[in-house]
N, C-alpha and C. Protein backbone atom coordinates (compact mmCIF):
# COMPACT_ATOMS: atom_id res chain seq x y z
N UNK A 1 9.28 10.64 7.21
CA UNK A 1 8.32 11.54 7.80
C UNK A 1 9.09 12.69 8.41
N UNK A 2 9.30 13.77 7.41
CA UNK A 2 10.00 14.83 8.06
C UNK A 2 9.46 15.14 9.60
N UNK A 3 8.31 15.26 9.61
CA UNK A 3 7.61 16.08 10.95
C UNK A 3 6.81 14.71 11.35
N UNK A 4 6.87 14.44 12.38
CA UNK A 4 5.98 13.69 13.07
C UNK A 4 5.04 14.07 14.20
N UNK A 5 3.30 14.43 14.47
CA UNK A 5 2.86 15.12 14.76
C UNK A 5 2.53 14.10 15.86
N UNK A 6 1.35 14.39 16.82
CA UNK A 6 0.74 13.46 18.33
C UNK A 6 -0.10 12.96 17.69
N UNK A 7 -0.52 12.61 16.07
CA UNK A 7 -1.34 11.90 15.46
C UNK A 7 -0.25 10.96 14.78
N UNK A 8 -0.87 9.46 15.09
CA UNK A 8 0.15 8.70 14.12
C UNK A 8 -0.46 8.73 12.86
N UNK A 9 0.21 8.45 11.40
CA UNK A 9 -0.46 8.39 10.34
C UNK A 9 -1.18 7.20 10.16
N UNK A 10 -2.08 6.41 9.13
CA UNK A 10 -2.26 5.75 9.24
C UNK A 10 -1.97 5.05 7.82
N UNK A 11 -1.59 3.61 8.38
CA UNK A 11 -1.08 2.76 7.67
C UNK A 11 -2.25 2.17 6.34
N UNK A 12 -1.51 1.73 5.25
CA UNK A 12 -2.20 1.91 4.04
C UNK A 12 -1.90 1.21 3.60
N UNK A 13 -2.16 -0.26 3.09
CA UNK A 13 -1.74 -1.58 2.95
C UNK A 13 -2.40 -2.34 1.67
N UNK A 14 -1.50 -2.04 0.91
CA UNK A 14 -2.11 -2.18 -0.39
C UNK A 14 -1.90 -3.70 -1.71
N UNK A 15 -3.48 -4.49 -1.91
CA UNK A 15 -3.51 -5.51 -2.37
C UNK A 15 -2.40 -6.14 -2.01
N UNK A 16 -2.68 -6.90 -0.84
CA UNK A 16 -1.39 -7.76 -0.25
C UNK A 16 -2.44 -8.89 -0.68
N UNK A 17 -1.99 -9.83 -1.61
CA UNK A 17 -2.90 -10.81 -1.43
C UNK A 17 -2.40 -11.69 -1.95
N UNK A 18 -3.01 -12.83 -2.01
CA UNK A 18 -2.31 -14.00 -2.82
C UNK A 18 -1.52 -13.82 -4.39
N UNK A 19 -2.36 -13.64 -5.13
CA UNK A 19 -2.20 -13.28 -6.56
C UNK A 19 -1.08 -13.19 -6.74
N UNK A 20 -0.51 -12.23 -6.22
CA UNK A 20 1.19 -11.62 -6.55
C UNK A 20 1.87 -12.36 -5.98
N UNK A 21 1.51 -13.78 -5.08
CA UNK A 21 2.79 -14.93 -4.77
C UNK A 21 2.65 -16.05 -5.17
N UNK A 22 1.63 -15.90 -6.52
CA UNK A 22 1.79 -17.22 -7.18
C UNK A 22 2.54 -17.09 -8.35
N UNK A 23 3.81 -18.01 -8.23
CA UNK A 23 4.11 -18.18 -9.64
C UNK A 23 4.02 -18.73 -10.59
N UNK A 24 4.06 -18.05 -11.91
CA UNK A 24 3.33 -18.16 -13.24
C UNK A 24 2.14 -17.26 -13.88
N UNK A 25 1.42 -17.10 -12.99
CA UNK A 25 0.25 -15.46 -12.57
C UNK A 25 1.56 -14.69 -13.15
N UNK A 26 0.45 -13.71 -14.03
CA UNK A 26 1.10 -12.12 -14.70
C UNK A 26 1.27 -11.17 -13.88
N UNK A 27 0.80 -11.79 -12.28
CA UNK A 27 0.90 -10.18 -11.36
C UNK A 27 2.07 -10.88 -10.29
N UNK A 28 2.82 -11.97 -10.98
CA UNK A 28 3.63 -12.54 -9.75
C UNK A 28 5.04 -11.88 -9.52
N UNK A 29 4.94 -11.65 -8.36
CA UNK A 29 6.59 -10.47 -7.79
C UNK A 29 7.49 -11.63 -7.31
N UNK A 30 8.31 -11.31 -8.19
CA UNK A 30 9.28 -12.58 -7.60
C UNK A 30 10.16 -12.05 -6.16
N UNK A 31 9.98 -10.73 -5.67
CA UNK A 31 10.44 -10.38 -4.46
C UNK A 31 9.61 -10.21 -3.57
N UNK A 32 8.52 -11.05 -3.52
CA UNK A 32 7.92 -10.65 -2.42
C UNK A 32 7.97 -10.98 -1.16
N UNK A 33 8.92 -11.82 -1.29
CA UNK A 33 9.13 -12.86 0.28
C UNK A 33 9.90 -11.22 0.84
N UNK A 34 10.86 -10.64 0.54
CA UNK A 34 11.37 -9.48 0.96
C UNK A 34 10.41 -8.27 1.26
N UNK A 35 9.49 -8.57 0.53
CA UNK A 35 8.65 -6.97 0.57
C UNK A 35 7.46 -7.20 1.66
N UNK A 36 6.90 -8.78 1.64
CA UNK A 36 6.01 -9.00 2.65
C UNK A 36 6.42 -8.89 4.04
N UNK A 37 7.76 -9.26 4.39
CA UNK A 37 8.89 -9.38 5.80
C UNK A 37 8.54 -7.60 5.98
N UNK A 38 9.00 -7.20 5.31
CA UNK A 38 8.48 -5.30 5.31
C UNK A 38 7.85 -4.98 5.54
N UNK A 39 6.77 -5.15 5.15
CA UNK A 39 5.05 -4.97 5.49
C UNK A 39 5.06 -6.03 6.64
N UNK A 40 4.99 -6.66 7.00
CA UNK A 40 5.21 -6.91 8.40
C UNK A 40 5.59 -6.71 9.56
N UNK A 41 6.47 -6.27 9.37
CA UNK A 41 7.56 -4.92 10.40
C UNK A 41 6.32 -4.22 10.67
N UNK A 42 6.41 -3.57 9.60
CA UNK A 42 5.78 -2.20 9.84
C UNK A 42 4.15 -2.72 10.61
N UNK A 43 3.76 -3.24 10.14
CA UNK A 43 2.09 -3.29 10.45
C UNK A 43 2.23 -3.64 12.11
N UNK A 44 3.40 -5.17 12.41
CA UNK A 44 3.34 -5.10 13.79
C UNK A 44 3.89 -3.92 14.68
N UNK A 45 4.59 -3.12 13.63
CA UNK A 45 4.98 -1.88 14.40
C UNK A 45 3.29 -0.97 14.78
N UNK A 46 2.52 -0.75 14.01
CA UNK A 46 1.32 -0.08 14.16
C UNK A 46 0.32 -0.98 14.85
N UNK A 47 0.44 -2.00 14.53
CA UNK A 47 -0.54 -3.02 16.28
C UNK A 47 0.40 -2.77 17.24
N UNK A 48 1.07 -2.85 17.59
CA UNK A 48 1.38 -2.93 18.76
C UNK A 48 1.34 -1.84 19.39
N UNK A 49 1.10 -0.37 18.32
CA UNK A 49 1.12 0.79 18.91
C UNK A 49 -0.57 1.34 19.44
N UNK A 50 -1.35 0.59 18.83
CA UNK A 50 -2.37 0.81 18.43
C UNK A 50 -2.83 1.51 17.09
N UNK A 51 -2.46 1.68 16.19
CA UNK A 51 -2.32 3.10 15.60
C UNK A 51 -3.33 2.70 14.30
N UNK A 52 -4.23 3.37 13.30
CA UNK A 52 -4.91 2.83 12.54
C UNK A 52 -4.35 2.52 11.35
N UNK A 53 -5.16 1.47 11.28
CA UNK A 53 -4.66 0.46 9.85
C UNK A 53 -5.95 0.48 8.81
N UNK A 54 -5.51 0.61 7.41
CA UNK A 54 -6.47 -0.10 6.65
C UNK A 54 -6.07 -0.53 5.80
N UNK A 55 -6.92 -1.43 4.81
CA UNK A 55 -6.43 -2.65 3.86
C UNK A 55 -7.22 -2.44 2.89
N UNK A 56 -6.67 -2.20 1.37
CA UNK A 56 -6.87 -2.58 0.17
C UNK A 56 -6.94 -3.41 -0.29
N UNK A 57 -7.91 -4.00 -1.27
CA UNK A 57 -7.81 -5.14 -1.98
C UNK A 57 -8.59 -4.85 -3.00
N UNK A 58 -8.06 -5.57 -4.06
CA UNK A 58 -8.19 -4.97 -5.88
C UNK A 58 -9.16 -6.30 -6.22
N UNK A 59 -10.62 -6.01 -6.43
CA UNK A 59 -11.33 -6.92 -6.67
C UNK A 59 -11.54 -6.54 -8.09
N UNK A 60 -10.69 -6.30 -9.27
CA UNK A 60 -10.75 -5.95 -10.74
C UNK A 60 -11.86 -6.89 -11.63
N UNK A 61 -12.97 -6.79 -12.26
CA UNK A 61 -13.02 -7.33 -13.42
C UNK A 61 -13.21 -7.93 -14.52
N UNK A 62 -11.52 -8.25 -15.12
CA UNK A 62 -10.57 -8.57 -15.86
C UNK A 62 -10.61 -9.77 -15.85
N UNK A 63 -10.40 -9.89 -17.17
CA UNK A 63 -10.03 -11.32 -17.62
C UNK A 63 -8.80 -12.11 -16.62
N UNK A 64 -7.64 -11.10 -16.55
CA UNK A 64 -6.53 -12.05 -15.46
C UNK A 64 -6.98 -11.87 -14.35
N UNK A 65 -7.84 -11.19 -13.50
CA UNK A 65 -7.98 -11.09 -12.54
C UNK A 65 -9.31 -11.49 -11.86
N UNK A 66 -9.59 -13.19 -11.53
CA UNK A 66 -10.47 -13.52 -10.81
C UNK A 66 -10.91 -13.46 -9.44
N UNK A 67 -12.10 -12.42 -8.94
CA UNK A 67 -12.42 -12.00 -7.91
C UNK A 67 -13.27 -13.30 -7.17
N UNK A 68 -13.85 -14.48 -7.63
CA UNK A 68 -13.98 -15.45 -6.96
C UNK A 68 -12.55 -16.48 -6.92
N UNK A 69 -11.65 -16.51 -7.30
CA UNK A 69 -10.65 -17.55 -7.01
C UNK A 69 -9.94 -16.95 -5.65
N UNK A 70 -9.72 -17.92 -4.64
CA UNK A 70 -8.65 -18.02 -3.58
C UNK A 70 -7.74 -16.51 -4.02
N UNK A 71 -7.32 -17.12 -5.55
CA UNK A 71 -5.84 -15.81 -5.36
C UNK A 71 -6.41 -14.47 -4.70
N UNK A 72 -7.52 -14.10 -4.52
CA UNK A 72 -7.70 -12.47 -4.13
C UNK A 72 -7.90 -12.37 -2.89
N UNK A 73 -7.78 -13.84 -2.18
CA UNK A 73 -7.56 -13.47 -0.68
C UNK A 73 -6.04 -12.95 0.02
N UNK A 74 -6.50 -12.75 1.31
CA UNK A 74 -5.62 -12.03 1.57
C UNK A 74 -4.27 -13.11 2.03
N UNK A 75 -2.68 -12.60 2.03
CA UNK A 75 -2.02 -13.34 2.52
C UNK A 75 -1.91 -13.65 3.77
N UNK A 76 -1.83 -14.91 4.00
CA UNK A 76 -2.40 -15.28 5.55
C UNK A 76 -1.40 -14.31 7.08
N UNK A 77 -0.31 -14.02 6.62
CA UNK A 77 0.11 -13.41 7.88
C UNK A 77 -0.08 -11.66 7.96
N UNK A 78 -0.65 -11.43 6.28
CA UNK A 78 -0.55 -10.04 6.52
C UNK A 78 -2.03 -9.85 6.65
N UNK A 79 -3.05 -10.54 6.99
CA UNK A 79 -4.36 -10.36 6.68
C UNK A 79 -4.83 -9.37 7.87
N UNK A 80 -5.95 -8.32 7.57
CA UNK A 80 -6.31 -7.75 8.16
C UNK A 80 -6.99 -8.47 10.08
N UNK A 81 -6.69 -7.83 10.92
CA UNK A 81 -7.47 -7.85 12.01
C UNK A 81 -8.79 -7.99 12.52
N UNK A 82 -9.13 -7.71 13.39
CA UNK A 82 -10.50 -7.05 13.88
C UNK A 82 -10.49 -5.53 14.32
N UNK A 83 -10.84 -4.84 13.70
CA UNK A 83 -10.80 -3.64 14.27
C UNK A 83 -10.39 -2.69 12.92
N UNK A 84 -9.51 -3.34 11.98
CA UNK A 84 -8.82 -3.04 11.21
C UNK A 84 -10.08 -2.62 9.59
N UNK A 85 -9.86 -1.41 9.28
CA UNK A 85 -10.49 -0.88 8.15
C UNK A 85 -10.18 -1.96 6.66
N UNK A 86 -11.07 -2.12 5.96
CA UNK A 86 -10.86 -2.80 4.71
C UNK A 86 -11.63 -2.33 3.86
N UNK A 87 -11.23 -2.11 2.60
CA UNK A 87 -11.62 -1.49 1.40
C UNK A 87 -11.43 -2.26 0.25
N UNK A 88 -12.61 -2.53 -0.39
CA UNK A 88 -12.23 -3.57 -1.96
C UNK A 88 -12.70 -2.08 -3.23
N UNK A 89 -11.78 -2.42 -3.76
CA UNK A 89 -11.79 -1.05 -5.18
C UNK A 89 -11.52 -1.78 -6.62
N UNK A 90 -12.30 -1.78 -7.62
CA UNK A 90 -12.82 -2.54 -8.70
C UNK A 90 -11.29 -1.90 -9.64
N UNK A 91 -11.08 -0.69 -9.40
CA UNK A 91 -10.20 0.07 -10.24
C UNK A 91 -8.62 -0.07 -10.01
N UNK A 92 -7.51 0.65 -10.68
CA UNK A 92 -6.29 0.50 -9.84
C UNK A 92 -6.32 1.55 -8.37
N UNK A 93 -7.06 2.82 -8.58
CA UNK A 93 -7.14 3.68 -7.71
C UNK A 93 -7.72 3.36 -6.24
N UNK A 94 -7.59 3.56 -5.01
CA UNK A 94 -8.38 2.89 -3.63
C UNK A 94 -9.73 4.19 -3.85
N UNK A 95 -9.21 4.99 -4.71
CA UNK A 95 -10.07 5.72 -4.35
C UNK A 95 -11.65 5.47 -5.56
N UNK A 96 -11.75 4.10 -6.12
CA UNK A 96 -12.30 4.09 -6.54
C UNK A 96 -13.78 2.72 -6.10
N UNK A 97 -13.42 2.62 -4.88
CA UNK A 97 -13.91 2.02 -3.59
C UNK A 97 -14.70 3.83 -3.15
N UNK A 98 -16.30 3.82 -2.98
CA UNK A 98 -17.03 4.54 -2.86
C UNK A 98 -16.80 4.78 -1.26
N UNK A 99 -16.42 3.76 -0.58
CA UNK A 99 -16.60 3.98 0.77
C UNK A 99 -15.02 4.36 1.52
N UNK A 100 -13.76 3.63 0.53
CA UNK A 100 -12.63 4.41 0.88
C UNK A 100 -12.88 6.44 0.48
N UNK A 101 -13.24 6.61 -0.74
CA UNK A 101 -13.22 7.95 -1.29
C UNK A 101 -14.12 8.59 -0.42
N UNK A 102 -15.48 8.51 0.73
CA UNK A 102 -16.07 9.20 1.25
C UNK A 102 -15.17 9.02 2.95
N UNK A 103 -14.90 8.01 3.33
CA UNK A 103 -13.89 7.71 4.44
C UNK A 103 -12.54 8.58 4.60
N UNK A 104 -11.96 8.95 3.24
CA UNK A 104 -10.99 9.92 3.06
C UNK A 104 -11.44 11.70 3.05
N UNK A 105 -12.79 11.84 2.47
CA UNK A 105 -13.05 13.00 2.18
C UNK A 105 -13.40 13.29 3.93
N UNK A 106 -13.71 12.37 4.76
CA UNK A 106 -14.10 13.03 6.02
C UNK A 106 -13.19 13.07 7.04
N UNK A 107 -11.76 12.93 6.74
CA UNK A 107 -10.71 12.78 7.52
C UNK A 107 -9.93 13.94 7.13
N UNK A 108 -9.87 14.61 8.07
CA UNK A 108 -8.97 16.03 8.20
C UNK A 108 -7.32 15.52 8.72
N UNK A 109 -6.22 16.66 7.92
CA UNK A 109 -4.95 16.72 8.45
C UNK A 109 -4.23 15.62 8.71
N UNK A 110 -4.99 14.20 7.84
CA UNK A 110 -4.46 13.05 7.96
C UNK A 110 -3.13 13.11 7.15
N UNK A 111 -2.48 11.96 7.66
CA UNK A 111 -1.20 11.49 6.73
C UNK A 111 -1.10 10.18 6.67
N UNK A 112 -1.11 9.56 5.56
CA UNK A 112 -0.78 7.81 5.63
C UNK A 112 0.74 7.46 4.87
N UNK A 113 0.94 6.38 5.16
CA UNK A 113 1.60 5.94 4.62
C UNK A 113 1.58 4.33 4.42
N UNK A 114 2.14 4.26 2.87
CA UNK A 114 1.62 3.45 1.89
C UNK A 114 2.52 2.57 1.76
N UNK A 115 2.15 1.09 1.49
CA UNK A 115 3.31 0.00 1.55
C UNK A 115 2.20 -1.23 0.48
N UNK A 116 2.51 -2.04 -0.06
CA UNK A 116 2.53 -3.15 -0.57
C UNK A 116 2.61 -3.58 -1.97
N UNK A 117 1.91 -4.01 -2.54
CA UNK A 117 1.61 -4.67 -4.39
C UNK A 117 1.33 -3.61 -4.90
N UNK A 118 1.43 -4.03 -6.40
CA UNK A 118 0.82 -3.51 -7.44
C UNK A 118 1.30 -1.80 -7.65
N UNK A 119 2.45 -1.47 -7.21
CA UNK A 119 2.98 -0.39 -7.28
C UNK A 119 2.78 0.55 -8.30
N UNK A 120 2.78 0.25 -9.64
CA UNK A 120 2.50 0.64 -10.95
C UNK A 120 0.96 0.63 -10.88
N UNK A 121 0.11 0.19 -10.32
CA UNK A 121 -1.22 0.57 -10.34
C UNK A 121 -1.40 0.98 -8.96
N UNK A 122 -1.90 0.11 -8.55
CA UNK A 122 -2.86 0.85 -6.96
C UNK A 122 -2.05 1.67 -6.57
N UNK A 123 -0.84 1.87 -5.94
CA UNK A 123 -0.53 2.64 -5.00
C UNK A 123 0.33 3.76 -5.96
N UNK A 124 0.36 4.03 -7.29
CA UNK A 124 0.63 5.45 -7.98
C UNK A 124 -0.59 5.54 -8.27
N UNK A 125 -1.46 5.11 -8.53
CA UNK A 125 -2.83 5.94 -9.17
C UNK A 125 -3.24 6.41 -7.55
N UNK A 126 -2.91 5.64 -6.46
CA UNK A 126 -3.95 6.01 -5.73
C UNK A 126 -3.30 7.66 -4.90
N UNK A 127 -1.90 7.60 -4.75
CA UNK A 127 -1.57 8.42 -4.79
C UNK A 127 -1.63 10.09 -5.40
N UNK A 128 -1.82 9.76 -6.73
CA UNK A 128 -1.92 10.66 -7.47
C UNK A 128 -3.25 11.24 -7.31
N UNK A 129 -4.49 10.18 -6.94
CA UNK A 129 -5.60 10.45 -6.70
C UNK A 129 -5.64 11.36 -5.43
N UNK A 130 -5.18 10.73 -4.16
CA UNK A 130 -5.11 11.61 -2.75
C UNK A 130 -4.06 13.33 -3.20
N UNK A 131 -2.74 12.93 -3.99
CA UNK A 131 -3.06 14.08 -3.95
C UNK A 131 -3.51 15.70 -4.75
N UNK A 132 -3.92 15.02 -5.49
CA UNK A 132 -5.43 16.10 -6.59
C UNK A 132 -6.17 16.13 -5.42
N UNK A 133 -6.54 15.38 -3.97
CA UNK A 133 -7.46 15.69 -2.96
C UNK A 133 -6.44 16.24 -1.64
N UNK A 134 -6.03 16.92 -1.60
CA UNK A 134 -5.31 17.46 -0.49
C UNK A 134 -4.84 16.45 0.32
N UNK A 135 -4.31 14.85 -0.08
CA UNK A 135 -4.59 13.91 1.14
C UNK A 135 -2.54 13.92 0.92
N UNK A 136 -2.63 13.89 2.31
CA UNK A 136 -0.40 13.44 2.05
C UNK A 136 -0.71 11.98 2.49
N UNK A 137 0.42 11.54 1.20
CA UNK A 137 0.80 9.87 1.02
C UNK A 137 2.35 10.08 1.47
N UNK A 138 2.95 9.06 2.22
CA UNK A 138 4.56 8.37 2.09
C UNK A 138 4.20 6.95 1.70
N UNK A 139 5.20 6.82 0.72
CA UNK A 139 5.36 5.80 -0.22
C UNK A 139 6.41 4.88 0.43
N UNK A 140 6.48 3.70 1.51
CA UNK A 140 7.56 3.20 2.08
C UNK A 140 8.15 2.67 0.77
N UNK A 141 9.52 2.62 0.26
CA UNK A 141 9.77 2.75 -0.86
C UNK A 141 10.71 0.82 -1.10
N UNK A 142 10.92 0.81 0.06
CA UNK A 142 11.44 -0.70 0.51
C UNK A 142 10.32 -1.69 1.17
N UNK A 143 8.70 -1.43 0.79
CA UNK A 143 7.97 -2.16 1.28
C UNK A 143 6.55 -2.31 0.21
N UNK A 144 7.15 -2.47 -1.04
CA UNK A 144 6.12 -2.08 -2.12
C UNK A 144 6.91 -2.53 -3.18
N UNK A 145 6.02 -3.63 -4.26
CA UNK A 145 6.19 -4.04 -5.20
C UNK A 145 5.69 -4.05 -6.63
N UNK A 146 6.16 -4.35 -7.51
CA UNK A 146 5.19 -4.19 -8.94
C UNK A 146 5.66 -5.46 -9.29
N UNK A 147 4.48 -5.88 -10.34
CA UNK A 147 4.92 -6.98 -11.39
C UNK A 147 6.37 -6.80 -12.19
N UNK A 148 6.65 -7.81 -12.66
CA UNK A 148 7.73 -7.26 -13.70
C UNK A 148 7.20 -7.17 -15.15
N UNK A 149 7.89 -5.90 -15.82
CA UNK A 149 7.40 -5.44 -16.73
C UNK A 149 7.42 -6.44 -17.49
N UNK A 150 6.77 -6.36 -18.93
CA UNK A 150 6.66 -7.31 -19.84
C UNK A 150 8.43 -6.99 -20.44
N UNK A 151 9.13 -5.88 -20.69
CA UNK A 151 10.00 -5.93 -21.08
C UNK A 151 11.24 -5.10 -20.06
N UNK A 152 12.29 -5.58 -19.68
CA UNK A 152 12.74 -4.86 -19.44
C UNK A 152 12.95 -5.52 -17.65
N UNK A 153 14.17 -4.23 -17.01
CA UNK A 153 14.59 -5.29 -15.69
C UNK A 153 14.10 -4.82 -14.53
N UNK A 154 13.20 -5.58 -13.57
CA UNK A 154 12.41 -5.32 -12.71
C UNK A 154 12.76 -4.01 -11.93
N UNK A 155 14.00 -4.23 -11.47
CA UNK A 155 14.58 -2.64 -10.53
C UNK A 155 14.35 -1.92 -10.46
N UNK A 156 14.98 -1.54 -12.61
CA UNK A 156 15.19 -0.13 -13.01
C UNK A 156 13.38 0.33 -13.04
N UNK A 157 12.68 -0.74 -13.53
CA UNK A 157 11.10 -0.31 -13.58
C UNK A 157 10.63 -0.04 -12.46
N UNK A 158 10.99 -0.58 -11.37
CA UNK A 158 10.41 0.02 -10.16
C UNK A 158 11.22 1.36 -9.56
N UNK A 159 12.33 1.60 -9.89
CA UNK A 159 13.00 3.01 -9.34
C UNK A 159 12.30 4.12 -10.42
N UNK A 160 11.76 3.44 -11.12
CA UNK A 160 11.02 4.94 -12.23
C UNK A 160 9.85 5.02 -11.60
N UNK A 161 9.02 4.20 -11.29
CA UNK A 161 7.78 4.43 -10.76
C UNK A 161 7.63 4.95 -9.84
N UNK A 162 9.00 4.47 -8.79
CA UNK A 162 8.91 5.30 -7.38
C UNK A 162 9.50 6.82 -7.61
N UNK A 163 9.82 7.04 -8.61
CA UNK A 163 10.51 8.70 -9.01
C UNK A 163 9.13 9.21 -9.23
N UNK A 164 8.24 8.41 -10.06
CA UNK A 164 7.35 9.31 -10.86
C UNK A 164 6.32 9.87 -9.49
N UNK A 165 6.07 8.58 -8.56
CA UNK A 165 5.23 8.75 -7.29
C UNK A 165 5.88 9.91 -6.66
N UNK A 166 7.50 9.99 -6.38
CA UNK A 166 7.73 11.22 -6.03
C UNK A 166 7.11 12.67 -5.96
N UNK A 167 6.78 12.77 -7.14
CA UNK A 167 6.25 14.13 -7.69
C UNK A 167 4.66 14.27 -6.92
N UNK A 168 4.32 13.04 -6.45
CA UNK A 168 3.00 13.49 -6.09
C UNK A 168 2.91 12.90 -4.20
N UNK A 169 3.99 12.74 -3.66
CA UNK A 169 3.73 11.45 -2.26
C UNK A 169 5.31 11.96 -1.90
N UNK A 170 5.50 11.72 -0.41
CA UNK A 170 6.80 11.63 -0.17
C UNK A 170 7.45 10.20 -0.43
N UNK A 171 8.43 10.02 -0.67
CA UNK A 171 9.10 8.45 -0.39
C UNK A 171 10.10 8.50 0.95
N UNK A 172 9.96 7.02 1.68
CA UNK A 172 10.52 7.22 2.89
C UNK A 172 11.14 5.44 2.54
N UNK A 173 12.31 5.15 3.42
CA UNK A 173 12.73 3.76 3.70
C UNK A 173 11.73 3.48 4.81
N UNK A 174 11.96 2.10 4.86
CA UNK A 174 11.24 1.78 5.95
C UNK A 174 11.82 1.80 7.58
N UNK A 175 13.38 1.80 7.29
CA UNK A 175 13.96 1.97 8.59
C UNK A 175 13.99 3.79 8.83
N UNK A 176 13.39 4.62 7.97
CA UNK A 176 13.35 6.12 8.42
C UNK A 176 11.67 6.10 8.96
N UNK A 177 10.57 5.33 8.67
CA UNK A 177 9.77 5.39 8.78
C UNK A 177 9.52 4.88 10.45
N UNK A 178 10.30 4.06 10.85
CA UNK A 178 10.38 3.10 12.08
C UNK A 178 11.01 4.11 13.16
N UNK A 179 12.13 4.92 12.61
CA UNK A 179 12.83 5.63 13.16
C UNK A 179 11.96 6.97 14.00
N UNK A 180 11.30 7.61 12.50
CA UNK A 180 10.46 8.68 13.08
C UNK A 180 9.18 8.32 13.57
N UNK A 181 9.10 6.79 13.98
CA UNK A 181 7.82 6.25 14.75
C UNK A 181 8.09 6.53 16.31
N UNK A 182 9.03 6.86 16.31
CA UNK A 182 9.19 6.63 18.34
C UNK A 182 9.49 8.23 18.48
N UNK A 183 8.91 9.00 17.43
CA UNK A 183 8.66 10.59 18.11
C UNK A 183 6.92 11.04 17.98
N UNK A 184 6.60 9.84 18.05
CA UNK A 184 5.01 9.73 17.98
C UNK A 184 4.52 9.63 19.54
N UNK A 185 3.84 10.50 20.29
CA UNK A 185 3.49 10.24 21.03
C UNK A 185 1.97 10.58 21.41
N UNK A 186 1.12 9.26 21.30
CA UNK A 186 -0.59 9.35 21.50
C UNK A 186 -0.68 9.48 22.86
């Protein structure tokens, strides 16, 4: 976060859910024990500040993707709050959740920043979506995962995706993100 303004951004927490920590499932991240510890940081960094949160979840469908099975709940330590915004979106995009896309269109000079699953879908489409809408995304770039490709080695596929998000979102670590949190002052 080059500039950090007296508005904190708000946190953007994307399909954290079971699905992607079961293994054998086509959407299973075999790093997620690392990426969830991340998204954890961070989120208790934004409770404890007060600061707003909301939560994605990818109710797709799809043949692999059953919206009545357990897997589409949320993971039990990262699960949303009380107080805390939640959004279910049928598509890879958040913005394809009617009530995230009108929730965004009425929020001025916002900035979020974006952390969890499905990297190669939700959080580059959704990106790309916010910004064709004037919306600024940071992409915590150490707190966000993809499946592994059908071919090819998980890494290098995720350092392309996070290049390609480049072009449309800032990318930040998560210890620069933590860093430029304590020049936030509400």
């Amino acid at each position: 976060m080059a500039v950090m303004h007296d508005n904190p951004p708000i946190l953007v927490c994307a399909d954290l859910q079971a699905e992607y920590l079961t293994e054998g499932r086509s959407h299973f991240i075999a790093d997620a024990g690392v990426i969830t510890s991340r998204c954890l940081e961070l989120m208790t960094l934004w409770r404890n500040n007060l600061w707003p949160i909301m939560h994605l979840k990818r109710i797709a469908q799809a043949a692999w993707f059953n919206p009545a099975s357990n897997l589409t709940d949320w993971i039990a330590d990262l699960r949303p709050k009380p107080g805390e915004l939640t959004f279910e979106h049928p598509l890879p995009s958040a913005y394809s959740s009617a009530r995230f896309a009108e929730y965004m269109s009425n929020m001025r000079s916002i900035r979020c920043v974006l952390l969890g699953f499905s990297l190669d879908e939700t959080i580059l489409s959704t990106a790309i979506d916010g910004f064709h809408r004037s919306h600024r995304y940071q992409i915590v770039s150490d707190a966000v995962a993809c499946r592994r490709p059908s071919g090819g080695e998980a890494a290098s596929y995720k350092q392309a995706i996070v290049r390609v998000i480049g072009n449309y979102a800032a990318i930040q670590e998560s210890s620069d993100v933590i860093e430029a949190s304590s020049e936030i002052t509400v």
